[in-house]
PDB file of N, CA and C in Angstrom:
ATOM      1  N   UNK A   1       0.368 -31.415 171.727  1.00  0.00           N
ATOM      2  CA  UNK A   1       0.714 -31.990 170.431  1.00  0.00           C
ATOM      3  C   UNK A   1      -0.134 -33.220 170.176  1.00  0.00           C
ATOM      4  N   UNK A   2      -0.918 -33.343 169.326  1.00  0.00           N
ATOM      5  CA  UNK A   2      -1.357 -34.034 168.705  1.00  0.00           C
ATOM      6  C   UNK A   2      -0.287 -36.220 168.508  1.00  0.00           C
ATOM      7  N   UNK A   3      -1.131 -36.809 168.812  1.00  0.00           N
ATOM      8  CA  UNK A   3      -0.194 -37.757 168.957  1.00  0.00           C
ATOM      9  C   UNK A   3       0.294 -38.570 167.762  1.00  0.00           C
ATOM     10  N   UNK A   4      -0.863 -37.983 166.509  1.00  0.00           N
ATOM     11  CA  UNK A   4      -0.108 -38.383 165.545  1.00  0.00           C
ATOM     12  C   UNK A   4       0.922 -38.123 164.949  1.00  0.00           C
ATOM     13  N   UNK A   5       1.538 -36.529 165.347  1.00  0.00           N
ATOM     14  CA  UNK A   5       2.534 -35.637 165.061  1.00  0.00           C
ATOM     15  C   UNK A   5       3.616 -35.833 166.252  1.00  0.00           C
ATOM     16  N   UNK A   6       3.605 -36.743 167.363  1.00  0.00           N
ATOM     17  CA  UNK A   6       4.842 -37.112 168.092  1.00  0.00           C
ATOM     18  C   UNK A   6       5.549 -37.748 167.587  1.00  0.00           C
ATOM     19  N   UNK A   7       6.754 -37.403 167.413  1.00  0.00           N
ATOM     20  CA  UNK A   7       7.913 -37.878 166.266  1.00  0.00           C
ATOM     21  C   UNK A   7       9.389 -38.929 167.813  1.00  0.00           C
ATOM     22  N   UNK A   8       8.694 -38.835 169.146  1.00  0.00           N
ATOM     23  CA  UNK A   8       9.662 -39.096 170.272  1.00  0.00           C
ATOM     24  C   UNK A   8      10.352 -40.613 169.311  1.00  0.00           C
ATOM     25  N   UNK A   9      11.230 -40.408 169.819  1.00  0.00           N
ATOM     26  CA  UNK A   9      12.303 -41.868 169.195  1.00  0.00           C
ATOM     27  C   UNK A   9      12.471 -42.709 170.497  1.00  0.00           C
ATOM     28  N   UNK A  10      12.288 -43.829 170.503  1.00  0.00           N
ATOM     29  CA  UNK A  10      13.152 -44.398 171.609  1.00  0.00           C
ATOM     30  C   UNK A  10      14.466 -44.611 171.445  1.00  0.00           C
ATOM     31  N   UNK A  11      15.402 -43.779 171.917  1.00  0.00           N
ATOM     32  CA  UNK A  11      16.655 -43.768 172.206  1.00  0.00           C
ATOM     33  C   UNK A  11      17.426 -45.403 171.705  1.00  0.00           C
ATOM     34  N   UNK A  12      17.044 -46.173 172.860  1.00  0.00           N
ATOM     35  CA  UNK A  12      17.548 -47.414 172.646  1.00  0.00           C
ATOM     36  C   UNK A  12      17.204 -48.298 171.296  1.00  0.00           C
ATOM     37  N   UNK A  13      15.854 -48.409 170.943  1.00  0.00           N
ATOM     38  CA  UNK A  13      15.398 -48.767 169.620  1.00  0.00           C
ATOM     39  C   UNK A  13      16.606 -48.157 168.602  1.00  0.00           C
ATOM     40  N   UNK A  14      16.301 -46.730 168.789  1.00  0.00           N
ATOM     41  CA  UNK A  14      17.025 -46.197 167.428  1.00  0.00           C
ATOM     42  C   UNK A  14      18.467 -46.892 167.249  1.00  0.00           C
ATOM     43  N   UNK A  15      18.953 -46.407 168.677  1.00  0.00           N
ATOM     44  CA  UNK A  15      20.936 -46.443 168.658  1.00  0.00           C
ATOM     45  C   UNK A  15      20.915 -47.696 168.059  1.00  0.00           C
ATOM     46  N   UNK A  16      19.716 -49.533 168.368  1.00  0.00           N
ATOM     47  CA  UNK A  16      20.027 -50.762 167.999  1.00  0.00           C
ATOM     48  C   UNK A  16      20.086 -50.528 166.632  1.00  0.00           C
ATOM     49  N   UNK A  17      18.945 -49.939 165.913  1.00  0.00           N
ATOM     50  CA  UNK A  17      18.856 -49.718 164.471  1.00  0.00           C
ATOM     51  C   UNK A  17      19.721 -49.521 163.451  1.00  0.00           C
ATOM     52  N   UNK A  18      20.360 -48.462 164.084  1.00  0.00           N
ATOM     53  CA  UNK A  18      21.660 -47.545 163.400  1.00  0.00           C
ATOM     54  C   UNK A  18      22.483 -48.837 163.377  1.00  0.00           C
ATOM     55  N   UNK A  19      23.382 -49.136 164.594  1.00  0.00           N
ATOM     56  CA  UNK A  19      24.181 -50.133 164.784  1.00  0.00           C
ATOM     57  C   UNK A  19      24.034 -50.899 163.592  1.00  0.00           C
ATOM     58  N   UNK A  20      22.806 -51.807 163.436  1.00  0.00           N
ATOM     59  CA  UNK A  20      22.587 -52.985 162.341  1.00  0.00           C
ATOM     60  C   UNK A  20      22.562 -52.464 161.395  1.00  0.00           C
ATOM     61  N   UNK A  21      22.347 -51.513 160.667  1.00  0.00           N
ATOM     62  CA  UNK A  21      22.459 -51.174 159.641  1.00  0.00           C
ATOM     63  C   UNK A  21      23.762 -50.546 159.229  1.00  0.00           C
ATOM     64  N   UNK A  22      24.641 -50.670 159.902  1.00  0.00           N
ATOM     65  CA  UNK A  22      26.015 -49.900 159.537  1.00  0.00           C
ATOM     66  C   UNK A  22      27.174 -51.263 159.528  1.00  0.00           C
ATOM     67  N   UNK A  23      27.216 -50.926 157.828  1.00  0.00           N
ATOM     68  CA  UNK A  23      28.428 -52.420 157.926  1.00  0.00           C
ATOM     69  C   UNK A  23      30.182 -51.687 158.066  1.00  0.00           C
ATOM     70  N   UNK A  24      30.592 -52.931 159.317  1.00  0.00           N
ATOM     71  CA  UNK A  24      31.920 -52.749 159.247  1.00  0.00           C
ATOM     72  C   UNK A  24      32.716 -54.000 158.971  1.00  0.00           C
ATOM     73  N   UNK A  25      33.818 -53.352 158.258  1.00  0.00           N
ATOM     74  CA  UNK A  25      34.465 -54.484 157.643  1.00  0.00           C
ATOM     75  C   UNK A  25      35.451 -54.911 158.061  1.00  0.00           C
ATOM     76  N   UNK A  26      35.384 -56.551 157.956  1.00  0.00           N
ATOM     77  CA  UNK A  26      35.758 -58.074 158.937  1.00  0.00           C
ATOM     78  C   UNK A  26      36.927 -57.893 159.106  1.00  0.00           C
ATOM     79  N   UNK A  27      37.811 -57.082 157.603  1.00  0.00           N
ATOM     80  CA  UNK A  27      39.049 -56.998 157.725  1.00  0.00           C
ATOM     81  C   UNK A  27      40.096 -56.353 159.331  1.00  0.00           C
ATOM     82  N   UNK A  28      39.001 -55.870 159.776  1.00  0.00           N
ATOM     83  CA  UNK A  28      39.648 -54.763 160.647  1.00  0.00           C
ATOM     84  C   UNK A  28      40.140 -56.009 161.927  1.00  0.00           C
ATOM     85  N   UNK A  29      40.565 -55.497 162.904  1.00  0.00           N
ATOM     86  CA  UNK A  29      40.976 -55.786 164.618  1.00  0.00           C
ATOM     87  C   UNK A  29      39.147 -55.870 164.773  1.00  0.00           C
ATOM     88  N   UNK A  30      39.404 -57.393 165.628  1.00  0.00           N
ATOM     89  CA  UNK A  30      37.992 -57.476 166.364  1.00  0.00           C
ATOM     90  C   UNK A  30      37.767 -55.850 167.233  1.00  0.00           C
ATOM     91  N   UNK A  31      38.765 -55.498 168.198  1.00  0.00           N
ATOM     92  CA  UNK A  31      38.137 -54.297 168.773  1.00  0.00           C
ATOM     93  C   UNK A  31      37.983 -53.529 168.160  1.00  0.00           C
ATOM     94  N   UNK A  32      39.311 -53.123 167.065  1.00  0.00           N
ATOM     95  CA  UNK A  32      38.247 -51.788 166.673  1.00  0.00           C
ATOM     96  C   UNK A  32      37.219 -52.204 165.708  1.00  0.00           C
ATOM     97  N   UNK A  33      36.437 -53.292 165.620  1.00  0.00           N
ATOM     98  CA  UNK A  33      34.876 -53.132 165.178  1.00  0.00           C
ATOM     99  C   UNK A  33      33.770 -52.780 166.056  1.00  0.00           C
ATOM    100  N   UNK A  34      34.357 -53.482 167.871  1.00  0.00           N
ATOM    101  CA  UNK A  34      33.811 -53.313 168.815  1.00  0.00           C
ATOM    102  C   UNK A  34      33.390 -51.789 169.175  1.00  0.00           C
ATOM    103  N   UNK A  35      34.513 -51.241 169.191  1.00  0.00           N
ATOM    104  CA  UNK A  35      34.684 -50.038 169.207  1.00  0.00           C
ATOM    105  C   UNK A  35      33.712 -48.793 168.216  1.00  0.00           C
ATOM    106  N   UNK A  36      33.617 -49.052 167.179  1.00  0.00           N
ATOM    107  CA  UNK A  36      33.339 -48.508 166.041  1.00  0.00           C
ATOM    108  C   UNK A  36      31.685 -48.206 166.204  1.00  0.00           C
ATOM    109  N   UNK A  37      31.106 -49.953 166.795  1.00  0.00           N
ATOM    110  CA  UNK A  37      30.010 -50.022 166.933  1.00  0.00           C
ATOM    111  C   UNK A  37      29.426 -49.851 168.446  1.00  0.00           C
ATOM    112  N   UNK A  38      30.518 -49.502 169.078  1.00  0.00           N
ATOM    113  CA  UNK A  38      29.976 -49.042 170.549  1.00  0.00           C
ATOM    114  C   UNK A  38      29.993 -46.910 170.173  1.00  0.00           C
ATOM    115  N   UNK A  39      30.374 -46.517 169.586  1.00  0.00           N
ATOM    116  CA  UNK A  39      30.759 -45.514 169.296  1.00  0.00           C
ATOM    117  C   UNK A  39      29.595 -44.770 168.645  1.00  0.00           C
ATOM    118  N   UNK A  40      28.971 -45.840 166.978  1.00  0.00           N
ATOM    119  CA  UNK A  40      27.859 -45.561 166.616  1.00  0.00           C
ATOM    120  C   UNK A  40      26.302 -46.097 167.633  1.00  0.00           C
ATOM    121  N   UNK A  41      26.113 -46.469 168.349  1.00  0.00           N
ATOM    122  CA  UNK A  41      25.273 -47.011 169.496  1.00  0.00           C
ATOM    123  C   UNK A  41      25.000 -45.549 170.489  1.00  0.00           C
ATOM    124  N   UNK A  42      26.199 -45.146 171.033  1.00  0.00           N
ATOM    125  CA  UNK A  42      26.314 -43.938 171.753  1.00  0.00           C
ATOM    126  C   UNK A  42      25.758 -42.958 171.198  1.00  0.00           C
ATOM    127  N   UNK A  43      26.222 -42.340 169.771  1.00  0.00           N
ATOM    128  CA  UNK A  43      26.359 -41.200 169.294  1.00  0.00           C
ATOM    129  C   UNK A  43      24.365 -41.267 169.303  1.00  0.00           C
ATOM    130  N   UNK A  44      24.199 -42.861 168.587  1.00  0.00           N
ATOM    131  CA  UNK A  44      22.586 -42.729 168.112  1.00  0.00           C
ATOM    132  C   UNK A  44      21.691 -42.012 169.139  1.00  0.00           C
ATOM    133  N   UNK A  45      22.313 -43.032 170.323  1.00  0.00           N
ATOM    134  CA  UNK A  45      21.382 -42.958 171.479  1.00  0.00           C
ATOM    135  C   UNK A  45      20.913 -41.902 172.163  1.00  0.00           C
ATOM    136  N   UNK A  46      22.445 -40.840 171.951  1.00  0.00           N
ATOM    137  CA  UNK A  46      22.350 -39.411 172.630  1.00  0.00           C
ATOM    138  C   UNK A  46      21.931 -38.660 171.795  1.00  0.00           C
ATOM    139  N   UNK A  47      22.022 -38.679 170.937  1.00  0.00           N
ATOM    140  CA  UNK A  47      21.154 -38.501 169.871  1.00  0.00           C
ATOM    141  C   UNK A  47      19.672 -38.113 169.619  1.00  0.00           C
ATOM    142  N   UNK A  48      19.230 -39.099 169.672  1.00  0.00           N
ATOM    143  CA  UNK A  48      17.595 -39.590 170.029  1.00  0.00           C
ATOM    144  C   UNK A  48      16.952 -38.605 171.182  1.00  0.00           C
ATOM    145  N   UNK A  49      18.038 -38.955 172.121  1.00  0.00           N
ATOM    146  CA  UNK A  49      17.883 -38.001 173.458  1.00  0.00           C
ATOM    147  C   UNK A  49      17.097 -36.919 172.885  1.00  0.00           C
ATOM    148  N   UNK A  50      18.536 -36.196 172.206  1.00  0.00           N
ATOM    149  CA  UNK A  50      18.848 -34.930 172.410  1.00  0.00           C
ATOM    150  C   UNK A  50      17.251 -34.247 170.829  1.00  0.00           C
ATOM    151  N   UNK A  51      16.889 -34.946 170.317  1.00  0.00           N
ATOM    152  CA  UNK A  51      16.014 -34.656 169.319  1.00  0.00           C
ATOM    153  C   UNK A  51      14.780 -34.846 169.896  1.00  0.00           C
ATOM    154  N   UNK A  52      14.337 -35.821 171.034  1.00  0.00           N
ATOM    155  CA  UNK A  52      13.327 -35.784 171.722  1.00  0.00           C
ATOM    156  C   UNK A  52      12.922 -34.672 172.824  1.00  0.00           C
ATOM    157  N   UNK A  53      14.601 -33.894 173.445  1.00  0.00           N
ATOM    158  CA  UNK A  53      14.041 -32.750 173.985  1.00  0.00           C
ATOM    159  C   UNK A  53      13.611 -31.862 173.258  1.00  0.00           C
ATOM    160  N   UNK A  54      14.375 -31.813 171.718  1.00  0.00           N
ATOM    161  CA  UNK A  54      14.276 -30.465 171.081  1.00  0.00           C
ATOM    162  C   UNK A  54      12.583 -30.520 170.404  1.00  0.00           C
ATOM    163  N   UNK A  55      12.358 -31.662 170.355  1.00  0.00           N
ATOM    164  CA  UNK A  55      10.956 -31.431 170.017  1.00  0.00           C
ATOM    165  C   UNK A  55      10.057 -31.398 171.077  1.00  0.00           C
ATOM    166  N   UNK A  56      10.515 -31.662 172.698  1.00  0.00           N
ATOM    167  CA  UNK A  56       9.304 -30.601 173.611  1.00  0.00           C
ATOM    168  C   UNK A  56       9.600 -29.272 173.115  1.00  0.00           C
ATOM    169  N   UNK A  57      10.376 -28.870 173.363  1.00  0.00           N
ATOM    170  CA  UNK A  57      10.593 -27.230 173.575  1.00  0.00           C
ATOM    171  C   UNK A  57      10.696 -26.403 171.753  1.00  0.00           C
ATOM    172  N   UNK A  58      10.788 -27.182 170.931  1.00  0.00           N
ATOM    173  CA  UNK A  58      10.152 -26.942 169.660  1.00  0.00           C
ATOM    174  C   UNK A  58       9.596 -26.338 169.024  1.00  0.00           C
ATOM    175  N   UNK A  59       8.098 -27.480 169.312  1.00  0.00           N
ATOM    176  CA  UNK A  59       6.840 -27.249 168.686  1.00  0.00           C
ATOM    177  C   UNK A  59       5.832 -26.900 169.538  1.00  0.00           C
ATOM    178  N   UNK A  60       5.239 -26.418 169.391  1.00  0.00           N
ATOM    179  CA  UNK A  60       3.838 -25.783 169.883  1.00  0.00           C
ATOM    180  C   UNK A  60       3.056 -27.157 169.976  1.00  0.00           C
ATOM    181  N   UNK A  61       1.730 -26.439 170.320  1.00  0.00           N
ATOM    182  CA  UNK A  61       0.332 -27.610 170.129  1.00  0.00           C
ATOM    183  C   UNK A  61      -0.032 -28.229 168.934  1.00  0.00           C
ATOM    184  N   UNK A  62       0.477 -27.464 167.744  1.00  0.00           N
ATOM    185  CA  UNK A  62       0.070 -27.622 166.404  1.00  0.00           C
ATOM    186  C   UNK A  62       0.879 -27.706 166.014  1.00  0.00           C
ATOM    187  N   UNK A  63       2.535 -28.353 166.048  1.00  0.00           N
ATOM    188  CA  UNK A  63       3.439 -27.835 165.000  1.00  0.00           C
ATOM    189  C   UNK A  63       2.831 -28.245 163.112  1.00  0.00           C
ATOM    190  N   UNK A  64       3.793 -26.534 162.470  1.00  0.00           N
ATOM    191  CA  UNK A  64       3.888 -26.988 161.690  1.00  0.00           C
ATOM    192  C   UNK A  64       4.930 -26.828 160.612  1.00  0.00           C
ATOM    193  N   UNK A  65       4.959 -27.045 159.249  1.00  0.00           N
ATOM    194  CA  UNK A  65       6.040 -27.492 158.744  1.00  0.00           C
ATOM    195  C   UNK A  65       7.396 -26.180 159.070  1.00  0.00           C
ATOM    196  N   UNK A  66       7.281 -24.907 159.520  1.00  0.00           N
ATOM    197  CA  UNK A  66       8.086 -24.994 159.745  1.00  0.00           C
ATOM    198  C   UNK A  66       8.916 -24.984 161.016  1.00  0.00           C
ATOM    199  N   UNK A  67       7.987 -24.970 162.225  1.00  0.00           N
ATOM    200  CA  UNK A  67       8.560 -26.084 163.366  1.00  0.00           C
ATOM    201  C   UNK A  67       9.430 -27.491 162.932  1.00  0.00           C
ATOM    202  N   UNK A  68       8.862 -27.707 162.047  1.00  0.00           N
ATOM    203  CA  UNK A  68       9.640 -29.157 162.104  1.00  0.00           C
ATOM    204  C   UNK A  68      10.939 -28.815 161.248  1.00  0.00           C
ATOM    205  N   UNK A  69      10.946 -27.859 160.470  1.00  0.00           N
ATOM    206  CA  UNK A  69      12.313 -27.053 159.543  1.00  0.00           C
ATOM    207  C   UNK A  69      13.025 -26.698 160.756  1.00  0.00           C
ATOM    208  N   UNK A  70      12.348 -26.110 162.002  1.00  0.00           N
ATOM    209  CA  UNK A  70      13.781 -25.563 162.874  1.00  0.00           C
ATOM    210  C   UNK A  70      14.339 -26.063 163.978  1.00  0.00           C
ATOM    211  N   UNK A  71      13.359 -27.503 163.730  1.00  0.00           N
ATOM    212  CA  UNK A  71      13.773 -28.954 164.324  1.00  0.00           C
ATOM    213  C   UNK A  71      15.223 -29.454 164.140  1.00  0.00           C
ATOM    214  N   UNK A  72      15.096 -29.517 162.338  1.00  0.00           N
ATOM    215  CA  UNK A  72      16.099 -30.127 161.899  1.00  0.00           C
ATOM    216  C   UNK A  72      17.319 -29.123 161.737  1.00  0.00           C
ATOM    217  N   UNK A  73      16.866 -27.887 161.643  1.00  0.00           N
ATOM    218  CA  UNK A  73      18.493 -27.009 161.798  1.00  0.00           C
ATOM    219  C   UNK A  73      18.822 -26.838 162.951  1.00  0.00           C
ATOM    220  N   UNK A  74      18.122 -26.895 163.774  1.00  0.00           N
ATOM    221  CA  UNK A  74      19.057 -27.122 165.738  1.00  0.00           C
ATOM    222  C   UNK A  74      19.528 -28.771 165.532  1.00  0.00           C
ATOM    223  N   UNK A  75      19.215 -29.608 165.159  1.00  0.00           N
ATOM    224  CA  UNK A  75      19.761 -31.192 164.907  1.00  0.00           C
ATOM    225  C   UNK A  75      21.313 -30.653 164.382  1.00  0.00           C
ATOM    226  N   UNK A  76      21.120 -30.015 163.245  1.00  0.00           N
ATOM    227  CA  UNK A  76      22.223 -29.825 162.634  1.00  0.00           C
ATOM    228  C   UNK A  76      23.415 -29.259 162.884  1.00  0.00           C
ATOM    229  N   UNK A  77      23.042 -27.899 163.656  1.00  0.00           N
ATOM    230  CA  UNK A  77      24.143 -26.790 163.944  1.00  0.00           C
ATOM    231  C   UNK A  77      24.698 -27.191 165.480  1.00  0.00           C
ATOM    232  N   UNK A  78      23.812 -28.164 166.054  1.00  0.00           N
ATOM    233  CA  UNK A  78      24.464 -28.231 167.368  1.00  0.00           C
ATOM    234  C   UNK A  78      25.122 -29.535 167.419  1.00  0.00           C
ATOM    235  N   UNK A  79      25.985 -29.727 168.291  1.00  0.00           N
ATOM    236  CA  UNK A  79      27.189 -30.800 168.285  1.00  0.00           C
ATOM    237  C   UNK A  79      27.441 -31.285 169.950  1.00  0.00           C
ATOM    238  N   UNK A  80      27.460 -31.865 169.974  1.00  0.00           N
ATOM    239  CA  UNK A  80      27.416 -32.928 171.600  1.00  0.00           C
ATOM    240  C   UNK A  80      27.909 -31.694 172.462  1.00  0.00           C
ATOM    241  N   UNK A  81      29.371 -31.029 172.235  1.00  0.00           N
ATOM    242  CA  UNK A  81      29.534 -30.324 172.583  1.00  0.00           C
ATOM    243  C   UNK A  81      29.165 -28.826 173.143  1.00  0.00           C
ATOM    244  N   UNK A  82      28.578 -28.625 172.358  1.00  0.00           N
ATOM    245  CA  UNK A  82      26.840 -27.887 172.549  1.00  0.00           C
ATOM    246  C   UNK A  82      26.137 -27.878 173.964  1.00  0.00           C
ATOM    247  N   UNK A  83      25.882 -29.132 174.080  1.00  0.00           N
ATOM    248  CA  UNK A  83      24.573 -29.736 174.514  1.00  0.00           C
ATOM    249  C   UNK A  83      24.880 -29.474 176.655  1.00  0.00           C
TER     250      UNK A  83
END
């Protein structure tokens, strides 16, 4: 694969990303914000994982657009549980 077409996420980068960008509101119990945002952190992270294997086993040498279409419907149809 071409390295301009490596789409790998860093796991940890991403899950921080998600986190900050997801507002929860003050009103709540300090834990469950803790919670909320340890929850979205996880999900990102395994996440990331789980989209960085699917794009070894994916794409070819060349992917193209619709490698990357059956990228995003294995993202979709599969569930932690899955995995």
């Amino acid at each position: 694969m071409d390295k301009k077409d490596d789409l790998r996420l860093d796991p940890r980068k991403f899950a921080q990303l998600v986190v900050k960008s997801h507002q929860v509101s003050d009103q709540q119990d300090p834990e469950a914000i803790v919670k909320r945002k340890l929850t979205l952190f996880l999900t990102a992270y395994y996440l990331a994982e789980r989209f960085n294997q699917l794009q070894n086993t994916t794409f070819s040498e060349n992917p193209d657009r619709a490698e990357y279409k059956a990228l995003l419907k294995k993202l979709e149809e599969q569930r932690f549980s899955d995995w």
